[in-house]
C-alpha atoms as a PDB file:
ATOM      1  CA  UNK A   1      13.011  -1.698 -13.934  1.00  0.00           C
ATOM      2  CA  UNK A   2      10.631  -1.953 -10.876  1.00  0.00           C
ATOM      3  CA  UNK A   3      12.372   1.018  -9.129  1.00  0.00           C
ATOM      4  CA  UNK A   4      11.466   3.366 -11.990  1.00  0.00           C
ATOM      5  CA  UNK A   5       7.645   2.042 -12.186  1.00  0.00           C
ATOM      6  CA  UNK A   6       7.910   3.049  -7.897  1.00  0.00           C
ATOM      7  CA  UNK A   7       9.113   5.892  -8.727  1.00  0.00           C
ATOM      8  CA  UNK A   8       7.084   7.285 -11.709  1.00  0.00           C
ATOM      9  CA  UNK A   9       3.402   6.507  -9.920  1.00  0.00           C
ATOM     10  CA  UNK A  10       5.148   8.268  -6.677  1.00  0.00           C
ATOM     11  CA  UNK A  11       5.695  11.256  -8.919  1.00  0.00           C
ATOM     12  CA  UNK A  12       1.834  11.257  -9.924  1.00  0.00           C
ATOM     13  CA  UNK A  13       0.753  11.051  -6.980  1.00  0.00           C
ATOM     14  CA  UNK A  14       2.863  14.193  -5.675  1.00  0.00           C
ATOM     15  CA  UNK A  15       1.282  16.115  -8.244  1.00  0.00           C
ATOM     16  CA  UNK A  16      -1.966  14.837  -8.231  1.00  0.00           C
ATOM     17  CA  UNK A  17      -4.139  17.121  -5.944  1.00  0.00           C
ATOM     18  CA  UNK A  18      -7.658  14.940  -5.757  1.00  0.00           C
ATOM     19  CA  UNK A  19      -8.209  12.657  -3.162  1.00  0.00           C
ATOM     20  CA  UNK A  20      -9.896   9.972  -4.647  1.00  0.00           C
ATOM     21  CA  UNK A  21      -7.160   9.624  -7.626  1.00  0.00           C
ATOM     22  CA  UNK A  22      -4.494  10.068  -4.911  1.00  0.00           C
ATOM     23  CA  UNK A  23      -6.334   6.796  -3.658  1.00  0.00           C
ATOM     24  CA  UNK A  24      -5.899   4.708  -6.927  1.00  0.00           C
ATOM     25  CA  UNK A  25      -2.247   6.209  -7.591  1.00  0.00           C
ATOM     26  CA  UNK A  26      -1.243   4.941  -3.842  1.00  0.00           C
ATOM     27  CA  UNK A  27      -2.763   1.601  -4.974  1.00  0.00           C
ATOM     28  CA  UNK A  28      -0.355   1.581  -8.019  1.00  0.00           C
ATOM     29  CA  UNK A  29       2.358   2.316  -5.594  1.00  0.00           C
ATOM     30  CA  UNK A  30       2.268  -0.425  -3.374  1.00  0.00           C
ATOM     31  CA  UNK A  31       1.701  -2.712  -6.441  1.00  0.00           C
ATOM     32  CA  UNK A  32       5.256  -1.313  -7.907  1.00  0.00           C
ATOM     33  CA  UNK A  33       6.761  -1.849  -4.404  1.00  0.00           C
ATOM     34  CA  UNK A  34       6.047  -5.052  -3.407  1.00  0.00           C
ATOM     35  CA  UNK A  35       8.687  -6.252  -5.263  1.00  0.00           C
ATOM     36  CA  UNK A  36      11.041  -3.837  -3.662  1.00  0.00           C
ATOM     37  CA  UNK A  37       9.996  -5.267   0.066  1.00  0.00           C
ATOM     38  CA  UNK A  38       9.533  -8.724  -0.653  1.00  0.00           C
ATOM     39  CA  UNK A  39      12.837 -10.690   0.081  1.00  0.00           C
ATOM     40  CA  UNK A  40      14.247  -7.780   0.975  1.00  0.00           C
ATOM     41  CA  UNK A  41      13.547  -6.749   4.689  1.00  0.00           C
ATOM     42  CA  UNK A  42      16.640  -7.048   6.983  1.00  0.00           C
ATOM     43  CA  UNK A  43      14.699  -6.001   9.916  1.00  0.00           C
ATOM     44  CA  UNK A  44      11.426  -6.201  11.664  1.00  0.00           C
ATOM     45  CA  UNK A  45       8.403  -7.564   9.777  1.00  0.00           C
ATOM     46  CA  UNK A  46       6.445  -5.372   6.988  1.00  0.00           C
ATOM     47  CA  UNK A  47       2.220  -6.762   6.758  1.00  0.00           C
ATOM     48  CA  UNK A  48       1.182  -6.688   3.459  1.00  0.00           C
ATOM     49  CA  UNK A  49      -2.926  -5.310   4.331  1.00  0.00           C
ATOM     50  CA  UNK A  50      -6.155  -5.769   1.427  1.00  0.00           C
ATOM     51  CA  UNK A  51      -9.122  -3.593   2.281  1.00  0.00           C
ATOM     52  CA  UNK A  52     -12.041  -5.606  -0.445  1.00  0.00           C
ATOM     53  CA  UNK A  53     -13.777  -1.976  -0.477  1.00  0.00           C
ATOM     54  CA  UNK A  54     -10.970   0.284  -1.111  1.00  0.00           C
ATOM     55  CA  UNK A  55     -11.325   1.786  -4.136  1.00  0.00           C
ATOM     56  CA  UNK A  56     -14.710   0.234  -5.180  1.00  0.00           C
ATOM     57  CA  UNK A  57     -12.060  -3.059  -6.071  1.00  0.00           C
ATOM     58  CA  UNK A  58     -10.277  -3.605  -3.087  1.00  0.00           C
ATOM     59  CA  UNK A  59      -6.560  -2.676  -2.778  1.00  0.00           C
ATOM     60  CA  UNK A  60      -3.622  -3.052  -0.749  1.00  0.00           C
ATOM     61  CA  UNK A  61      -1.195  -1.415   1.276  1.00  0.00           C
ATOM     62  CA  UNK A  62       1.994  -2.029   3.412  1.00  0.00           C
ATOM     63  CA  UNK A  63       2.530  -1.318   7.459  1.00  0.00           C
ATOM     64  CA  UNK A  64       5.021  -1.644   9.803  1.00  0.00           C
ATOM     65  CA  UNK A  65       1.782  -2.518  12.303  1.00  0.00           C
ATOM     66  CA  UNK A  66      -0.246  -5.627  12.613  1.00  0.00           C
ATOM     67  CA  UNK A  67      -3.051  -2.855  13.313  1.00  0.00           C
ATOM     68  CA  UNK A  68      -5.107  -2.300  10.399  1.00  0.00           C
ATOM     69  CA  UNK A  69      -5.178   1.809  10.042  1.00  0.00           C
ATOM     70  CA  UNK A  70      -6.813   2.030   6.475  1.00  0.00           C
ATOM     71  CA  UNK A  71      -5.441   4.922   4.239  1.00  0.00           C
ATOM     72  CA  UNK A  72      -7.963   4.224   1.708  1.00  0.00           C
ATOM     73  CA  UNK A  73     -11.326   4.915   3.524  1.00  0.00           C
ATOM     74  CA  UNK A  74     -10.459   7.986   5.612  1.00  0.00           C
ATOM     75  CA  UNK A  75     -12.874   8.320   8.770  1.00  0.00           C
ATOM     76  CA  UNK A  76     -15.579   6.443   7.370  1.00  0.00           C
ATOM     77  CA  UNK A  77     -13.925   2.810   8.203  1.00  0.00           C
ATOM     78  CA  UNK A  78     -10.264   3.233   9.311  1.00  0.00           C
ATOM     79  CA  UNK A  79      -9.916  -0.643  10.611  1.00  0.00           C
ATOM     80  CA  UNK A  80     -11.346  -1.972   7.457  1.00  0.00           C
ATOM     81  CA  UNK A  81      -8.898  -4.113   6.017  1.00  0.00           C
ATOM     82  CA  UNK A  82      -6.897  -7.525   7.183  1.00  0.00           C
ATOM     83  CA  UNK A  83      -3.341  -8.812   6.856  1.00  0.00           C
ATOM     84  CA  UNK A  84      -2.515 -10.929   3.999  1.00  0.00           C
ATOM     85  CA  UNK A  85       0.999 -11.327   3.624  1.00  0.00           C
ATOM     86  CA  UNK A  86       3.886 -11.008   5.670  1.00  0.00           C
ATOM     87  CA  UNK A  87       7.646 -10.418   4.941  1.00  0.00           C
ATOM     88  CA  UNK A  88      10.381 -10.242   7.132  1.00  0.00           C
ATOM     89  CA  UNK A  89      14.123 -11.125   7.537  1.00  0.00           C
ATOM     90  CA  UNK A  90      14.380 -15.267   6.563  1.00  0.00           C
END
């Protein structure tokens, strides 16, 4: 079930303490969300944001903002990143 994948990769990165795999377990987490938030939003809009240097890869992450504020790349580029996706209410 998608829930449980959310749920085990939030659990890792709870008890993970470095910053850099906290990084690549948030990563994980918004991968095992998605499916949570898409379809499902009954209010308001969620952005779906892709920094291409996060994580030497790229990687996303969801917002309630159109602003990009990048949790992947601390100080060093906090508006790196663009909106791909969209969901809201249909």
């Amino acid at each position: 079930m998608v829930s449980n994948d959310a749920l085990e990769v939030t659990v890792k990165l709870a008890a993970n303490k470095e910053i850099e795999a906290q990084r690549k377990l948030f990563a994980e987490l918004t991968i095992a969300f998605e499916p949570l938030l898409k379809d499902q939003v009954a209010k308001g809009t969620v952005y779906k944001n892709f920094c291409p240097m996060a994580n030497g890869s790229g990687a996303y992450w969801f917002s309630n903002s159109e602003n990009i504020v990048n949790p992947y790349m601390g100080s060093a580029m906090p508006s790196c990143g663009e909106v791909k996706e969209t969901f809201k209410v249909n």
